[in-house]
C-alpha atoms as a PDB file:
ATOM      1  CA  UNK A   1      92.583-136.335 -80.681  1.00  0.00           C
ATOM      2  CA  UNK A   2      89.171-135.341 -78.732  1.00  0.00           C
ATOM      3  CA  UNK A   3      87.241-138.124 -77.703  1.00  0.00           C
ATOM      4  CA  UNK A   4      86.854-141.921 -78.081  1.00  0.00           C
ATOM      5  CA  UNK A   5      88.055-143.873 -81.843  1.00  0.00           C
ATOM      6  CA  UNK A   6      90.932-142.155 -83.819  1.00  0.00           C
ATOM      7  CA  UNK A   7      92.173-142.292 -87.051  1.00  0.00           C
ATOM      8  CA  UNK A   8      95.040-144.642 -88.783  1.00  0.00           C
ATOM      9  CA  UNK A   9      97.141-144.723 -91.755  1.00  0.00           C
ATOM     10  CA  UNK A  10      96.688-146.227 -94.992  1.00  0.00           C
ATOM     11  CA  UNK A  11      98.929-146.315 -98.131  1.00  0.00           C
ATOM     12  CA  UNK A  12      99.137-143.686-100.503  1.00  0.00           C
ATOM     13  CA  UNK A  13      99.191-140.814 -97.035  1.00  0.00           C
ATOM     14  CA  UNK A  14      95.404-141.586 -96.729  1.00  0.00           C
ATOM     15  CA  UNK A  15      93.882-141.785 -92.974  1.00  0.00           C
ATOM     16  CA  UNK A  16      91.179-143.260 -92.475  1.00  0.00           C
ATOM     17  CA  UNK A  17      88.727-142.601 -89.673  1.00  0.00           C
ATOM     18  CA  UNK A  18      87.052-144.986 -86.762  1.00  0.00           C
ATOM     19  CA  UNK A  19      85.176-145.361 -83.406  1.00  0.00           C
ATOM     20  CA  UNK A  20      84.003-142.120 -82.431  1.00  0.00           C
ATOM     21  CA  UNK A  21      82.313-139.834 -81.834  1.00  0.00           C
ATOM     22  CA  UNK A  22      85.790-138.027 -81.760  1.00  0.00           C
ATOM     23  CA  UNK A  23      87.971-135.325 -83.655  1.00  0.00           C
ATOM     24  CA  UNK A  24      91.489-135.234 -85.262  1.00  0.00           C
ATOM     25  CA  UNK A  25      92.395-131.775 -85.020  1.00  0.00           C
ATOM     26  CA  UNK A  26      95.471-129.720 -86.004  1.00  0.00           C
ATOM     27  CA  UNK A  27      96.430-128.045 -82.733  1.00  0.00           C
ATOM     28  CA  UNK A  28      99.806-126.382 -84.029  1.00  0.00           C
ATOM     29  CA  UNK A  29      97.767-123.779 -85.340  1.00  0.00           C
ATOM     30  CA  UNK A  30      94.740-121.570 -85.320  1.00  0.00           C
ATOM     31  CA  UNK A  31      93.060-119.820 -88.922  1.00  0.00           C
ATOM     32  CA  UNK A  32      91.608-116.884 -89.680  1.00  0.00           C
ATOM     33  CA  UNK A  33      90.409-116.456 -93.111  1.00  0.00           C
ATOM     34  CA  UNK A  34      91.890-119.559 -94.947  1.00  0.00           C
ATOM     35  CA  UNK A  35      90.688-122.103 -97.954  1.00  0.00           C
ATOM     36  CA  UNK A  36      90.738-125.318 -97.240  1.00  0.00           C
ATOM     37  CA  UNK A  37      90.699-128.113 -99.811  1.00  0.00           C
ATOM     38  CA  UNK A  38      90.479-131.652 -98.798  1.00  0.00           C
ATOM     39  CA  UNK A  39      89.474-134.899-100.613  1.00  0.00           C
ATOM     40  CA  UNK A  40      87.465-137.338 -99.011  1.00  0.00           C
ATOM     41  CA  UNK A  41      85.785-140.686 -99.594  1.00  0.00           C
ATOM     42  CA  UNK A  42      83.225-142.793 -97.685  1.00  0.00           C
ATOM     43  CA  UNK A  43      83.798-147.040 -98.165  1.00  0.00           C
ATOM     44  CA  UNK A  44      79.530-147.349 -98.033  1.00  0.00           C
ATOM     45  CA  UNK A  45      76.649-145.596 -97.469  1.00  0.00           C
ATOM     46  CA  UNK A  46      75.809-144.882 -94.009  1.00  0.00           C
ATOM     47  CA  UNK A  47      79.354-143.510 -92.974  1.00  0.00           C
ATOM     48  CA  UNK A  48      79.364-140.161 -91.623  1.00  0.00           C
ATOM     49  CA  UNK A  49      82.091-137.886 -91.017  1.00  0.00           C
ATOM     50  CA  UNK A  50      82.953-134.204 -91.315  1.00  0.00           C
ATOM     51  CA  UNK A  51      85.175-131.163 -91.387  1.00  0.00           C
ATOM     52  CA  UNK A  52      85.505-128.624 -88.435  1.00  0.00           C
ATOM     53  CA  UNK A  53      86.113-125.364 -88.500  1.00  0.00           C
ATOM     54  CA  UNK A  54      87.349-122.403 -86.314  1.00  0.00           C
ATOM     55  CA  UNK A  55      86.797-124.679 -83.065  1.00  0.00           C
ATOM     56  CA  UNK A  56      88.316-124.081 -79.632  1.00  0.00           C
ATOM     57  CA  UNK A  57      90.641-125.660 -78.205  1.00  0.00           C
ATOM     58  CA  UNK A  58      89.937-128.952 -77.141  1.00  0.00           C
ATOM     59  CA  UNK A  59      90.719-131.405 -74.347  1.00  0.00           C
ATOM     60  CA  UNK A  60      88.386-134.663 -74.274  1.00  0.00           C
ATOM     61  CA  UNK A  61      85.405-134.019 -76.029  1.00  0.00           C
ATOM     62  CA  UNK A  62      84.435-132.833 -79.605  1.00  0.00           C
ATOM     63  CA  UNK A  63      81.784-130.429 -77.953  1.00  0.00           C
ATOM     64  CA  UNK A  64      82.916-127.529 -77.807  1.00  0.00           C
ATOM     65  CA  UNK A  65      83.631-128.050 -81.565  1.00  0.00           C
ATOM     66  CA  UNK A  66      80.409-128.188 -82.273  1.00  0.00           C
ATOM     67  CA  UNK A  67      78.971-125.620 -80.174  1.00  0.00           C
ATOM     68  CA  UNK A  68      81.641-123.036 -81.169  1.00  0.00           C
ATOM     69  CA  UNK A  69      82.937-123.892 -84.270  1.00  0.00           C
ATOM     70  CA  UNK A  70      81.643-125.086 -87.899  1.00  0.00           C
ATOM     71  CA  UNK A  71      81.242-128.454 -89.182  1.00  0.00           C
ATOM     72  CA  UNK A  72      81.024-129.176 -92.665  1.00  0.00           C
ATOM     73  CA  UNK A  73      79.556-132.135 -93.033  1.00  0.00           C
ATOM     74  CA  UNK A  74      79.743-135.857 -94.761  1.00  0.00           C
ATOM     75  CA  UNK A  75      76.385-138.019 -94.776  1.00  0.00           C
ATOM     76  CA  UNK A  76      74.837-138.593 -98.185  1.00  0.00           C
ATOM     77  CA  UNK A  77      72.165-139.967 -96.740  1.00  0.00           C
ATOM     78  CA  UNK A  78      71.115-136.795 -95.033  1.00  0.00           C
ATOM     79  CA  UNK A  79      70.798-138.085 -91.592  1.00  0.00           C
ATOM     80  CA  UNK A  80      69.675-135.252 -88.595  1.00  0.00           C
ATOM     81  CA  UNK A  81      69.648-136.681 -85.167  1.00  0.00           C
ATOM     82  CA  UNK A  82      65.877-137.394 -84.996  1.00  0.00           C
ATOM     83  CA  UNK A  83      66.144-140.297 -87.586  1.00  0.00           C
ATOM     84  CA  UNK A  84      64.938-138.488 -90.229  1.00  0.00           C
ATOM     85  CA  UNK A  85      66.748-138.958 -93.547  1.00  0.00           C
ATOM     86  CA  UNK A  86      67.110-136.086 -96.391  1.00  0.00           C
ATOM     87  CA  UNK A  87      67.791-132.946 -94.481  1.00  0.00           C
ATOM     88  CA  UNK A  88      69.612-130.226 -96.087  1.00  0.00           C
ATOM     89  CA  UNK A  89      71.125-129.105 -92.768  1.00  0.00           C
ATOM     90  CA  UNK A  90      72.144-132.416 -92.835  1.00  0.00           C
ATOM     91  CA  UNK A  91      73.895-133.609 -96.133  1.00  0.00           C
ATOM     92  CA  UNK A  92      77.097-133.765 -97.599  1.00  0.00           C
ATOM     93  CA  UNK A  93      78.059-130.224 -98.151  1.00  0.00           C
ATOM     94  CA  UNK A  94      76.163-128.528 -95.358  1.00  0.00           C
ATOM     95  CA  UNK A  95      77.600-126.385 -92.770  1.00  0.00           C
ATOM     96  CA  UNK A  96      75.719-128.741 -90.212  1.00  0.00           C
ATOM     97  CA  UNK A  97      72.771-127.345 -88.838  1.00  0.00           C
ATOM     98  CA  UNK A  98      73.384-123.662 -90.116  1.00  0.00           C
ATOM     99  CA  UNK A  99      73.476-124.099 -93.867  1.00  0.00           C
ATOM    100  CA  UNK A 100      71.904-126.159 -95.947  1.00  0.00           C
ATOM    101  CA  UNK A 101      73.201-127.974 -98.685  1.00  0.00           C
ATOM    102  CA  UNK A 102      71.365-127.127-102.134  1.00  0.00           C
ATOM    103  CA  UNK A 103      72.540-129.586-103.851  1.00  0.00           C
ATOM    104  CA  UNK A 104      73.577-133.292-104.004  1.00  0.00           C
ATOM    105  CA  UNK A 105      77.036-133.558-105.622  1.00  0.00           C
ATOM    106  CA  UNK A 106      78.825-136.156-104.038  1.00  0.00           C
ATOM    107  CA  UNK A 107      79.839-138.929-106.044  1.00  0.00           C
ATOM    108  CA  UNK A 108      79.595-142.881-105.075  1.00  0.00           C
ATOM    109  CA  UNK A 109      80.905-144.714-102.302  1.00  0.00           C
ATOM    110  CA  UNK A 110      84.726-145.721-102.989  1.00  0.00           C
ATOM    111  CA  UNK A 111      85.123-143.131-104.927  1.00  0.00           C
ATOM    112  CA  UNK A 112      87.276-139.614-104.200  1.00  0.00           C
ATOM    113  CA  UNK A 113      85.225-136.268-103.329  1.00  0.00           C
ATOM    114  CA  UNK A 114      86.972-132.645-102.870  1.00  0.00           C
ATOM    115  CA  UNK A 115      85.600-129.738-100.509  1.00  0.00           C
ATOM    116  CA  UNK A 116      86.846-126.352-101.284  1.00  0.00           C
ATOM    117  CA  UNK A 117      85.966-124.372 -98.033  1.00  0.00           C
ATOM    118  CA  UNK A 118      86.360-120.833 -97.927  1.00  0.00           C
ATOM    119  CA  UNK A 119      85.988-119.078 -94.347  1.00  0.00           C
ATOM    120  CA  UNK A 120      86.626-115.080 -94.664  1.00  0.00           C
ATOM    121  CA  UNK A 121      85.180-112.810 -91.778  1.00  0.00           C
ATOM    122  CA  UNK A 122      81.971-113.776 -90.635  1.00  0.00           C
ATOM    123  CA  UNK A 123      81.655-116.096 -94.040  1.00  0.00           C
ATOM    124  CA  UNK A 124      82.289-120.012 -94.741  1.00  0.00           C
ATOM    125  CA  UNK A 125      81.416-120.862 -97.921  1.00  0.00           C
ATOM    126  CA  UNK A 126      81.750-124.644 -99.409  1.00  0.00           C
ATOM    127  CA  UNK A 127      82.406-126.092-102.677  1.00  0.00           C
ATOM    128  CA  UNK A 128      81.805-130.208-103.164  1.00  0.00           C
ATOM    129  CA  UNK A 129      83.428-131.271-106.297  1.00  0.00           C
ATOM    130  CA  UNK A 130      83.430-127.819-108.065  1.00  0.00           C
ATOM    131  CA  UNK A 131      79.967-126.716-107.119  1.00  0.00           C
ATOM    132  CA  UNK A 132      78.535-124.228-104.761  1.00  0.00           C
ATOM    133  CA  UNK A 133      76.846-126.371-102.450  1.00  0.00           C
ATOM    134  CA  UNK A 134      76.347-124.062 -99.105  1.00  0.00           C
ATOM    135  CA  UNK A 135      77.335-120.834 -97.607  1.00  0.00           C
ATOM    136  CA  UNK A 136      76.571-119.192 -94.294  1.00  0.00           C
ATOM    137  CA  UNK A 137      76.795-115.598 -93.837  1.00  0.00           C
ATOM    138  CA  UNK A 138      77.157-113.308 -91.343  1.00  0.00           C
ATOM    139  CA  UNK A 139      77.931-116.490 -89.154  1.00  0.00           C
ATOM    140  CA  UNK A 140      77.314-116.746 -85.214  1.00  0.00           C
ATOM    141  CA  UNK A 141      80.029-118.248 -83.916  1.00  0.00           C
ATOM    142  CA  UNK A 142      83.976-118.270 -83.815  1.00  0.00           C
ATOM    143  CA  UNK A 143      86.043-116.244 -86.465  1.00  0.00           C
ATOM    144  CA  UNK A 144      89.113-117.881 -85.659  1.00  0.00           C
ATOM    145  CA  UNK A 145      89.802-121.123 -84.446  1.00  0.00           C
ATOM    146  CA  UNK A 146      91.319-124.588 -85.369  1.00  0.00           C
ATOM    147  CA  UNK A 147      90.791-127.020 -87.595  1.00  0.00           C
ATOM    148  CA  UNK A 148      89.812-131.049 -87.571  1.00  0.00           C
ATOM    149  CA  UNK A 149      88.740-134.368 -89.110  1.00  0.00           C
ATOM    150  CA  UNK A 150      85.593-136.355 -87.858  1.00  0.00           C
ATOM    151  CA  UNK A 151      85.393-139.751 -86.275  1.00  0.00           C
ATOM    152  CA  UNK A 152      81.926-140.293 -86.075  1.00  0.00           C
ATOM    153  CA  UNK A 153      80.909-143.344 -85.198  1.00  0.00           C
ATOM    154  CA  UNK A 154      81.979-147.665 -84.705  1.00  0.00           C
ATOM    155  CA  UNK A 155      81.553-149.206 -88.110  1.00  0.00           C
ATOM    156  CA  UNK A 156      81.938-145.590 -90.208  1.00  0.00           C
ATOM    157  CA  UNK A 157      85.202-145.480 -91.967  1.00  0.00           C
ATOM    158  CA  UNK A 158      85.960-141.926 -94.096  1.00  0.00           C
ATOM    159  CA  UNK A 159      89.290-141.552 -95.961  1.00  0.00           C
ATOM    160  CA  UNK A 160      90.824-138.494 -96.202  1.00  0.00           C
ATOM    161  CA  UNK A 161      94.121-137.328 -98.490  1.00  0.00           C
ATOM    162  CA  UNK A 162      95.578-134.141 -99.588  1.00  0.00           C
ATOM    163  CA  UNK A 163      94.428-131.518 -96.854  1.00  0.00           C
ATOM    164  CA  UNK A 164      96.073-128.283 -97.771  1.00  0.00           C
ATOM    165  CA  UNK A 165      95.070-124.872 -95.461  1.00  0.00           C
ATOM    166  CA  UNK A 166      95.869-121.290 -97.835  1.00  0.00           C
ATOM    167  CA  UNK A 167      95.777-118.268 -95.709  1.00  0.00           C
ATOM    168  CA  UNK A 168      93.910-115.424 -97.376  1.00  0.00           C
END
């Protein structure tokens, strides 16, 4: 874990995140070209979480994550850090700040989402419940790298279950 909040258990092998801003990351391992699927759920509508990709290594603080690696993110409401609400490089789906999302495909609060995230060579790609929703090419930043869950904030609590990594 990098940075404050954390993540517990729940029934059914579901964690659940809290606190934040932090990240849960898998530090056995780095990827290359991998898909990862994941399902995901927020409990209401202003929880915000996301997925990171091919980050650094970390010690205390998510930034390097985000300055280095991917993150695809979770915010229906479309939330960018200016206030504003309904940006594309902002919603569910998007690789955050790099790719927009084209779509809105996430289904209601409570209920269970999958990503589908492909990241081959310079390309992450990202499916939300079946569809296309956002793909960055010829991407600026790591190739390689680990992989993590989002705390985001005190008061945002996203589920996650079933997280399986392929290696392509």
């Amino acid at each position: 874990m990098a940075g404050p909040g954390g993540f517990h258990w729940l029934e059914n092998q579901v964690v659940e995140s809290y606190g934040g801003p932090g990240l849960f990351w898998y530090a056995e391992e780095m990827f290359d070209d991998f898909l990862l699927t994941v399902e995901w759920r927020v409990t209401k509508a202003e929880d915000n979480s996301g997925v990171f990709l091919r980050g650094p290594p970390l010690m205390d603080s998510l930034r390097p994550a985000i300055e280095q690696g991917y993150e695809v993110q979770i915010d229906d409401r479309g939330l960018d850090p200016r206030g504003v609400v309904g940006s594309p490089l902002h919603l569910t789906g998007a690789i955050y700040e790099l790719a927009p999302a084209v779509r809105r495909c996430s289904r209601s609060s409570g209920e269970w989402n999958s990503f589908a995230i492909t990241a081959r060579g310079s390309t992450n790609a990202v499916k939300l419940n079946c569809e296309a929703v956002s793909k960055l090419e010829n991407a600026p930043r790591n190739q390689r790298g680990y992989i993590g869950l989002q705390n985001h904030h005190e008061g945002s609590a996203v589920q996650f279950r079933n997280l399986t990594v392929d290696h392509l």
